[in-house]
C-alpha atoms as a PDB file:
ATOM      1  CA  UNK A   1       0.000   0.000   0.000  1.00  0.00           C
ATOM      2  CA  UNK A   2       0.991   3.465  -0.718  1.00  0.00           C
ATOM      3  CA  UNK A   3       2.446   5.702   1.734  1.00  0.00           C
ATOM      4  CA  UNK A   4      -0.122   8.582   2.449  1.00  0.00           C
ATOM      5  CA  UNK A   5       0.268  11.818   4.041  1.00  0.00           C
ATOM      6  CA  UNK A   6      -1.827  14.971   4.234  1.00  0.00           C
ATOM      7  CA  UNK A   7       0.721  18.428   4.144  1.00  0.00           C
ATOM      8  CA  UNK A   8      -0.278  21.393   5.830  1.00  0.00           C
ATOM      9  CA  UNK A   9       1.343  23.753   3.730  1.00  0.00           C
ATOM     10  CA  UNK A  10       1.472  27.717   4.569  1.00  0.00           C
ATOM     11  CA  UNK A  11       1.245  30.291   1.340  1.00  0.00           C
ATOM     12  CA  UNK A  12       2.531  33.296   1.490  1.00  0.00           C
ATOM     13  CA  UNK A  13       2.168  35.947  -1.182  1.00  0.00           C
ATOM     14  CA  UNK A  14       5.130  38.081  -0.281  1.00  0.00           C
ATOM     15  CA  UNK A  15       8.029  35.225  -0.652  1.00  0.00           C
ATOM     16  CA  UNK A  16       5.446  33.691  -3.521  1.00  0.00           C
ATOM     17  CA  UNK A  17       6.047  30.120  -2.873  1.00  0.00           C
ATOM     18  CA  UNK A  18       3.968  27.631  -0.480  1.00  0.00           C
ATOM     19  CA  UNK A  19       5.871  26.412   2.543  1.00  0.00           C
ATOM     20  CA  UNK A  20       5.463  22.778   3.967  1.00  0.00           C
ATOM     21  CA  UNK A  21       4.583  22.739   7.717  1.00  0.00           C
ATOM     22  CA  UNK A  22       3.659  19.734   8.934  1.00  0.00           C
ATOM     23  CA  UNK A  23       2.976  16.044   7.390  1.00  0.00           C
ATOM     24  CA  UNK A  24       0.284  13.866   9.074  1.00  0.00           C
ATOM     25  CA  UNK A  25      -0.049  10.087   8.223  1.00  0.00           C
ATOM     26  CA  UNK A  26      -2.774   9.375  10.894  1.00  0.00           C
ATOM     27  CA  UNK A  27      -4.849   7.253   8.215  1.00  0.00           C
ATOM     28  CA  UNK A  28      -8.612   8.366   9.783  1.00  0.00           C
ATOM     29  CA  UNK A  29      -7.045  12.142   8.826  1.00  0.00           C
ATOM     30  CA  UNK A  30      -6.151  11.034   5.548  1.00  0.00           C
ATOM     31  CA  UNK A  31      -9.557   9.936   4.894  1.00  0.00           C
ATOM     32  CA  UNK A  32     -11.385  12.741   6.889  1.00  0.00           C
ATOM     33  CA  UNK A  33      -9.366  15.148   4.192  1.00  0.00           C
ATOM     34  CA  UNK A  34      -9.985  13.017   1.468  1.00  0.00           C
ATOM     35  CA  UNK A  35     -13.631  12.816   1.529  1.00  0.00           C
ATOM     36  CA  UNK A  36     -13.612  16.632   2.385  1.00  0.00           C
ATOM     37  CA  UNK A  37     -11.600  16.975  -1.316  1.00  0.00           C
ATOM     38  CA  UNK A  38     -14.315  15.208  -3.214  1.00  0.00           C
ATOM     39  CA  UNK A  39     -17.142  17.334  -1.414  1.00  0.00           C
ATOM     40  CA  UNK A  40     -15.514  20.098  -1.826  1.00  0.00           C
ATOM     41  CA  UNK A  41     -14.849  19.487  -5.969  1.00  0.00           C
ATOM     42  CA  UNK A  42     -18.422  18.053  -6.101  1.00  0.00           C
ATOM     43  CA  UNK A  43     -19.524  21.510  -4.322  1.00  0.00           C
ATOM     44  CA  UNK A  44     -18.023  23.714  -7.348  1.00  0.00           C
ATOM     45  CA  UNK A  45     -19.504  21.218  -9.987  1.00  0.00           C
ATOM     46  CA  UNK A  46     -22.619  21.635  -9.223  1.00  0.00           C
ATOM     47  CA  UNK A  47     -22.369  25.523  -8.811  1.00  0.00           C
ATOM     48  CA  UNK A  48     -21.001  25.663 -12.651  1.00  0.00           C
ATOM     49  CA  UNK A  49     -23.354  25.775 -15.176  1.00  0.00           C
ATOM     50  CA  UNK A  50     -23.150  24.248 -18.978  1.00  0.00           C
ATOM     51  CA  UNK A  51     -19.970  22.812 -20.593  1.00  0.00           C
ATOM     52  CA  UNK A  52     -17.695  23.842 -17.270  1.00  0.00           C
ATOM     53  CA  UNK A  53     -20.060  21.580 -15.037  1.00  0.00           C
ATOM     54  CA  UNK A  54     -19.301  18.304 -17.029  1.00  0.00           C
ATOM     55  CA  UNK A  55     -15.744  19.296 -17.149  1.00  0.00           C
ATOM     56  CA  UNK A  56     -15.494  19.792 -13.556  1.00  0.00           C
ATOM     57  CA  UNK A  57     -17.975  16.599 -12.930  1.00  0.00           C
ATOM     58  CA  UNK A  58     -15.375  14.701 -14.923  1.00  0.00           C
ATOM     59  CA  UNK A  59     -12.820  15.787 -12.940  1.00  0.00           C
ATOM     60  CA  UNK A  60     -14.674  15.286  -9.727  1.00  0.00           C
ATOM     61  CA  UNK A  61     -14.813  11.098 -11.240  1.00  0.00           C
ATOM     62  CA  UNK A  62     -11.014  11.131 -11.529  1.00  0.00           C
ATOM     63  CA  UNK A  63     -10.295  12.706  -8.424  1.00  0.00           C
ATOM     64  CA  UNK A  64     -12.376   9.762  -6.591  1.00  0.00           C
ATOM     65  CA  UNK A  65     -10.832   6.906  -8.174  1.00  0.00           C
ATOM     66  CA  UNK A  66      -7.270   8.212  -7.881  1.00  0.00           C
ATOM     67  CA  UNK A  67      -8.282   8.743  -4.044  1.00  0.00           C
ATOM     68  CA  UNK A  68      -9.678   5.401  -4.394  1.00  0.00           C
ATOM     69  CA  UNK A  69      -6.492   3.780  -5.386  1.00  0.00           C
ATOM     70  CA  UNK A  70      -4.104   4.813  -2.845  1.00  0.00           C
ATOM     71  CA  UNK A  71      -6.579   4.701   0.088  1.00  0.00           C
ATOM     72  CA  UNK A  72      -8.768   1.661   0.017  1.00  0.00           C
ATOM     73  CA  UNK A  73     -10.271   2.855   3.079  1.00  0.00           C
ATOM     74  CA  UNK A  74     -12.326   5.608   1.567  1.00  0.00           C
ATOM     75  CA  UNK A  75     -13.637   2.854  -1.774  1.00  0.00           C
ATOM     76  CA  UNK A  76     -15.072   0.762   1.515  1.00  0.00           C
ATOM     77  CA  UNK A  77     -16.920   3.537   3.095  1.00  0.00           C
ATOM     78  CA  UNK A  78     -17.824   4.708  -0.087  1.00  0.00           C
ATOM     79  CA  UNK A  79     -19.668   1.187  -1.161  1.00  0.00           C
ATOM     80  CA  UNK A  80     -21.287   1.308   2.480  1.00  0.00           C
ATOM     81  CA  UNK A  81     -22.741   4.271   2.077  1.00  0.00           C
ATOM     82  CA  UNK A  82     -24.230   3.038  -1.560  1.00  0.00           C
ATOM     83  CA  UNK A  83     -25.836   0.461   0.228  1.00  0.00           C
ATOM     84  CA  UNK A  84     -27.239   2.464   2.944  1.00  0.00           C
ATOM     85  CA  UNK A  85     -29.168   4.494   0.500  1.00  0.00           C
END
C-alpha cells in the first residue's frame, strides 16, 4: 500500500512560494481530508453551469478513483454508504 500523508502547507504571497509545515499520516485524517476533497470538488460542480459543469464533474470522477487507489479505506466507506441508500 501506498504511503499517504496529508501536508499542511502555509502560502505566502510576499516570498510567492507555499511552505510545507507539517505532514500527518494518521490514516482516519487522511480519509477525513480526502472525503472533504471530493465534497468540496463536487460543491463547485454543481455551482457551474453548462460545458464547465461536465468538465469539472469529470474531474470530480477522476479525483475519486485516484483517491480510491491509494486509500482503500475511503472505496469501503464509499460502497457502504451506496448500500445504505
Amino acid at each position: 500500500m501506498a504511503a499517504v500523508a496529508i501536508y499542511i502547507v502555509a502560502e505566502s504571497r510576499a516570498a510567492g512560494k507555499p511552505m510545507a509545515l507539517a505532514r500527518v499520516e494518521d490514516r482516519q485524517a487522511v480519509l477525513n481530508a480526502a472525503e472533504a476533497a471530493i465534497a468540496e470538488a463536487e460543491a463547485r460542480a454543481e455551482a457551474a453551469d453548462g460545458l464547465l459543469a461536465q468538465l469539472q464533474r469529470g474531474e470530480v470522477e477522476q479525483l475519486r478513483r485516484s483517491l480510491q487507489l491509494v486509500i482503500p479505506e475511503l472505496r469501503l466507506r464509499a460502497s457502504s454508504l451506496a448500500a445504505v441508500m
